[in-house]
N, C-alpha and C. Protein backbone atom coordinates (compact mmCIF):
# COMPACT_ATOMS: atom_id res chain seq x y z
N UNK A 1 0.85 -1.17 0.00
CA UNK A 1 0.00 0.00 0.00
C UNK A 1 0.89 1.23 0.00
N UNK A 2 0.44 1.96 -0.73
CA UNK A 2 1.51 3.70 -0.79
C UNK A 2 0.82 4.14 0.28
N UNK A 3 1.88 5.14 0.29
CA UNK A 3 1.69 6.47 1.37
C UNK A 3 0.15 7.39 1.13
N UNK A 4 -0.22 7.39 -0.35
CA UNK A 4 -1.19 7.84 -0.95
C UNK A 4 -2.77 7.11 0.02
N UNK A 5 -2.65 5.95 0.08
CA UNK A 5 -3.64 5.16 0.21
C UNK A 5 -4.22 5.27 1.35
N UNK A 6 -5.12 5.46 1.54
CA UNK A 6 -6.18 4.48 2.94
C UNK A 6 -6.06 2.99 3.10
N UNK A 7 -6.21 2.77 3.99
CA UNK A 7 -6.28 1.59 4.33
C UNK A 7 -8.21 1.63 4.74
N UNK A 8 -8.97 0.40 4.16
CA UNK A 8 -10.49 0.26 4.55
C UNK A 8 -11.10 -0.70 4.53
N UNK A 9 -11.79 -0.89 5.10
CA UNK A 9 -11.89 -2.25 5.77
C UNK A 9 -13.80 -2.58 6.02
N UNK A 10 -14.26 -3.54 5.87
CA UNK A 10 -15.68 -3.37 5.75
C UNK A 10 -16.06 -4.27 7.27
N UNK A 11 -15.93 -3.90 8.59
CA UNK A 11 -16.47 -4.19 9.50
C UNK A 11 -17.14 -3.37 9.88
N UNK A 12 -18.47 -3.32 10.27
CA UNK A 12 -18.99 -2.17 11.27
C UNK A 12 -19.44 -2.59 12.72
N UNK A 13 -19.53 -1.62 13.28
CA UNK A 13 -19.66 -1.59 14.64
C UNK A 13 -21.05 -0.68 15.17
N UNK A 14 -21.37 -1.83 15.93
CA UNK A 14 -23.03 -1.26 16.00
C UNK A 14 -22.93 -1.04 18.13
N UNK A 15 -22.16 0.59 18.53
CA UNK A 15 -22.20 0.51 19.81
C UNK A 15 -23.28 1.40 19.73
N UNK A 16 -23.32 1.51 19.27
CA UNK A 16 -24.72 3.12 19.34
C UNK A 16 -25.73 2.61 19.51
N UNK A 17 -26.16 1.13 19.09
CA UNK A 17 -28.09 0.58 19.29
C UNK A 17 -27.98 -0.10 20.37
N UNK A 18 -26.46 -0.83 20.58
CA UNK A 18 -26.70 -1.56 21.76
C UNK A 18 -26.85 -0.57 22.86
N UNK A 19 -25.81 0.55 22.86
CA UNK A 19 -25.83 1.72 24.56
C UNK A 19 -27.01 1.88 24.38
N UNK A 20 -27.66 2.27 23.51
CA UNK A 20 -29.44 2.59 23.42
C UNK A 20 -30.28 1.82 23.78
N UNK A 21 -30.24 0.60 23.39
CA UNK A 21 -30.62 -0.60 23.63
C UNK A 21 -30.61 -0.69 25.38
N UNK A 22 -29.35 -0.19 25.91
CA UNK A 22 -29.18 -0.70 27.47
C UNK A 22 -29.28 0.55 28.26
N UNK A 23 -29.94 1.57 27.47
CA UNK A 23 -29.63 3.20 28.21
C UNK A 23 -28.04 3.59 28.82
N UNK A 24 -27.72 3.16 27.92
CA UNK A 24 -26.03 3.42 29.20
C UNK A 24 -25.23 4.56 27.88
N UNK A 25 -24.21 5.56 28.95
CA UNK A 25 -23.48 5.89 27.96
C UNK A 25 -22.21 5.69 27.43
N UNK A 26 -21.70 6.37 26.64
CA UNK A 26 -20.35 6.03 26.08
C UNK A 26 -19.43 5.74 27.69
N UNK A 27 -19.58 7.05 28.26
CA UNK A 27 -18.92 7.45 29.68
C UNK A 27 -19.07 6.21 30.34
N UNK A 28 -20.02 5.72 30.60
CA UNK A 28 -20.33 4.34 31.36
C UNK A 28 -19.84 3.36 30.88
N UNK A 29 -19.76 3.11 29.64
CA UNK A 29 -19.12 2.06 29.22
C UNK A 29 -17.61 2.04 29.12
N UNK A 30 -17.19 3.09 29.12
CA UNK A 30 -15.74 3.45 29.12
C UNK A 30 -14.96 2.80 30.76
N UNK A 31 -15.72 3.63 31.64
CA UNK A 31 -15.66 3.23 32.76
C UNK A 31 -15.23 1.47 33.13
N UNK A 32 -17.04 1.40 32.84
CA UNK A 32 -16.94 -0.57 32.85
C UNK A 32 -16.07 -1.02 32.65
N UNK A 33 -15.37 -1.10 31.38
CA UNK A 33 -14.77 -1.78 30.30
C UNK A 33 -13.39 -1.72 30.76
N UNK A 34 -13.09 -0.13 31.68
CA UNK A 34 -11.16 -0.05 31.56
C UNK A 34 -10.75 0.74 30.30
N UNK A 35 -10.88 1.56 29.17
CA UNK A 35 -10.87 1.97 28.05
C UNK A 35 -11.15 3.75 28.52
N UNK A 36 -10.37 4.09 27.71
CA UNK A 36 -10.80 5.49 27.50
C UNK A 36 -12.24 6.17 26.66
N UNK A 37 -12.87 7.14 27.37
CA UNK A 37 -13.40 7.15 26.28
C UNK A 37 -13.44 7.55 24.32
N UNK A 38 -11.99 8.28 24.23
CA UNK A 38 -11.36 8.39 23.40
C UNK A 38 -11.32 7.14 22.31
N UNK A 39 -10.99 5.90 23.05
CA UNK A 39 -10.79 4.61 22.24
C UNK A 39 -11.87 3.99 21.43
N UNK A 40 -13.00 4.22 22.78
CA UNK A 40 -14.59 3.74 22.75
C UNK A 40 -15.16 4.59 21.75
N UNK A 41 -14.56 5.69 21.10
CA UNK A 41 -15.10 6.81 20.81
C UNK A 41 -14.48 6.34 19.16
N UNK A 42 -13.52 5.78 19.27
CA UNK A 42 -12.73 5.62 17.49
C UNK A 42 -13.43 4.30 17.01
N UNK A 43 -13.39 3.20 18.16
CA UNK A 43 -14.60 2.09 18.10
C UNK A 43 -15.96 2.08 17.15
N UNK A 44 -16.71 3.15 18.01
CA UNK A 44 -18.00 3.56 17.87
C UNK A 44 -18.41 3.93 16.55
N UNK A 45 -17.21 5.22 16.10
CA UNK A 45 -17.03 5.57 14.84
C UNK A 45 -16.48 5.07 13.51
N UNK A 46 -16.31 3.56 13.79
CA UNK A 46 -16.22 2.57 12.71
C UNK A 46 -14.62 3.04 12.14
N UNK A 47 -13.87 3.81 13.16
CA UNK A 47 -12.46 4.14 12.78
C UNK A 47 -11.21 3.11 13.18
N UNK A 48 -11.64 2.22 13.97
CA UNK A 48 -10.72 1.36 14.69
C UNK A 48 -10.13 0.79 13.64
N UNK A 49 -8.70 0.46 13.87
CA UNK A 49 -8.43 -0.78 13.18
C UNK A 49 -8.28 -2.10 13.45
N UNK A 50 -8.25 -1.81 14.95
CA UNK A 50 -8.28 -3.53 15.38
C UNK A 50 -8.43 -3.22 16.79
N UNK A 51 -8.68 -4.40 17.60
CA UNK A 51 -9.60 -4.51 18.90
C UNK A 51 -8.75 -5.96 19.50
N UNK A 52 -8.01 -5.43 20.62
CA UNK A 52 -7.93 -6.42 21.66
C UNK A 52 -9.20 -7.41 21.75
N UNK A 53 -8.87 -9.13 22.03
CA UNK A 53 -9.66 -9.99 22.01
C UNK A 53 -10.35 -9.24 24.12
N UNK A 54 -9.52 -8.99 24.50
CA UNK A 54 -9.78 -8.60 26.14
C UNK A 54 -10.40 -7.75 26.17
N UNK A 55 -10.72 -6.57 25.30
CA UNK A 55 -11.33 -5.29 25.32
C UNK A 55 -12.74 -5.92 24.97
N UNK A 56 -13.17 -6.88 23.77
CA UNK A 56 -14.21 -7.35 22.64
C UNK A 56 -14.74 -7.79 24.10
N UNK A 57 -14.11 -8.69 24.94
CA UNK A 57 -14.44 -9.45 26.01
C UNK A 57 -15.27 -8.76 26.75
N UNK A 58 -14.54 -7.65 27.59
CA UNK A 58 -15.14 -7.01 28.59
C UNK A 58 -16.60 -5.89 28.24
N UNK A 59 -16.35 -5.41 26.73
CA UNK A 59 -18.09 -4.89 26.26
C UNK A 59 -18.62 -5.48 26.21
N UNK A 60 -18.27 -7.31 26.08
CA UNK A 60 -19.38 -8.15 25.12
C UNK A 60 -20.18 -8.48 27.01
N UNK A 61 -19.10 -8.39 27.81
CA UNK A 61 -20.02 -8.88 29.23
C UNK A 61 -20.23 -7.59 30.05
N UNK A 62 -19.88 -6.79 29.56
CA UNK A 62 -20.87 -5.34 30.27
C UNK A 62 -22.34 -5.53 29.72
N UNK A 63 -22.05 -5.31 28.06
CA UNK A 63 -23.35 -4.73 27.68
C UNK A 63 -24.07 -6.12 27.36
N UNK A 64 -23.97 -7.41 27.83
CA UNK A 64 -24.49 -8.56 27.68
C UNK A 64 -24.90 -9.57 26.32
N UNK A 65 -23.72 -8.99 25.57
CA UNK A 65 -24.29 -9.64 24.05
C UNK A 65 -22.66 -10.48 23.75
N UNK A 66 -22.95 -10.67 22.59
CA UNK A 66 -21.93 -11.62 21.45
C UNK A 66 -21.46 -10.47 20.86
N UNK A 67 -20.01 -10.88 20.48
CA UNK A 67 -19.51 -10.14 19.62
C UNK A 67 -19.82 -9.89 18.11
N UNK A 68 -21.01 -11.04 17.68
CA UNK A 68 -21.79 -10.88 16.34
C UNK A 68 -23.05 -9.83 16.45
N UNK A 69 -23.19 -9.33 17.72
CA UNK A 69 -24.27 -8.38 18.07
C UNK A 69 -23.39 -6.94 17.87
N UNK A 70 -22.18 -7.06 18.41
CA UNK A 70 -21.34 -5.75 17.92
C UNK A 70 -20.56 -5.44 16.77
N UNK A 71 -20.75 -6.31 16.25
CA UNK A 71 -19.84 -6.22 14.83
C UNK A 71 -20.81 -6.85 13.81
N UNK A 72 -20.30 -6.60 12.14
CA UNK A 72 -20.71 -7.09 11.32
C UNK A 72 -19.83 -6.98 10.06
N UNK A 73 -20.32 -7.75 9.11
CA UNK A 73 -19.16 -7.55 7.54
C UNK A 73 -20.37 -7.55 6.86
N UNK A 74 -19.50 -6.08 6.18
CA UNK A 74 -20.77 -6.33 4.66
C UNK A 74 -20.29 -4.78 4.10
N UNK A 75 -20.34 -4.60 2.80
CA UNK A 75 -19.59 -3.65 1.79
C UNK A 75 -20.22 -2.24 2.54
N UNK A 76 -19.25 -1.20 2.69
CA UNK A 76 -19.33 0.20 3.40
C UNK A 76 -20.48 1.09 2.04
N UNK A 77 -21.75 1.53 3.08
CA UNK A 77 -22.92 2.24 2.26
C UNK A 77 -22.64 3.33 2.38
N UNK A 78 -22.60 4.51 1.43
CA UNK A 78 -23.09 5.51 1.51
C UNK A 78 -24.80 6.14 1.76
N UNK A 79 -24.94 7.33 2.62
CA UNK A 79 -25.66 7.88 2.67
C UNK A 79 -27.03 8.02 1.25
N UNK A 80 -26.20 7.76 0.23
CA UNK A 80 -27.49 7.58 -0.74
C UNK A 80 -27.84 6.11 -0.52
N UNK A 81 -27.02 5.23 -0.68
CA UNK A 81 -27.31 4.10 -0.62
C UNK A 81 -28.43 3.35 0.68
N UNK A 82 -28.17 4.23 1.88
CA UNK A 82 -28.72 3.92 3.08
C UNK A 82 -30.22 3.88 2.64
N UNK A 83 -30.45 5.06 2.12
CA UNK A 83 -31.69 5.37 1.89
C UNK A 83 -32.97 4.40 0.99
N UNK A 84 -32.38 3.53 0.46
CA UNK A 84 -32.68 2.49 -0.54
C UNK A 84 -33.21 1.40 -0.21
């Protein structure tokens, strides 16, 4: 890969329905977890590039789900596309 390039990657990360899902916030989960909220925050925003198996661990048993409940694969939509 050049210097030119992005690097991109088609995982997304769904923390936003689950905190909603559990009323809790970023702050709270940051807390829980041991994580900054800074980290939780690059996470959230589908910016991460990779995730400690120990970090995946400790959201997946805060916020009580599988890690197939927080993640997913499937080709990155644009905003027109969403709409469809």
């Amino acid at each position: 890969m050049s210097d030119g390039e992005t690097e991109t990657h088609e995982i997304h990360v769904h923390l936003d329905r689950l905190l909603a899902e559990r009323d809790m916030t970023l702050a709270e989960l940051a807390v829980r977890v041991g994580v900054t909220n800074v980290n939780l925050s690059i996470l959230k925003n589908n910016r991460a590039k990779a995730i400690r198996f120990t970090t995946l661990t400790s959201i997946c048993r805060v916020l009580g789900c599988q890690p197939g409940d927080l993640l997913s694969y499937g080709p990155v939509r644009n905003d027109a596309q969403a709409g469809s």
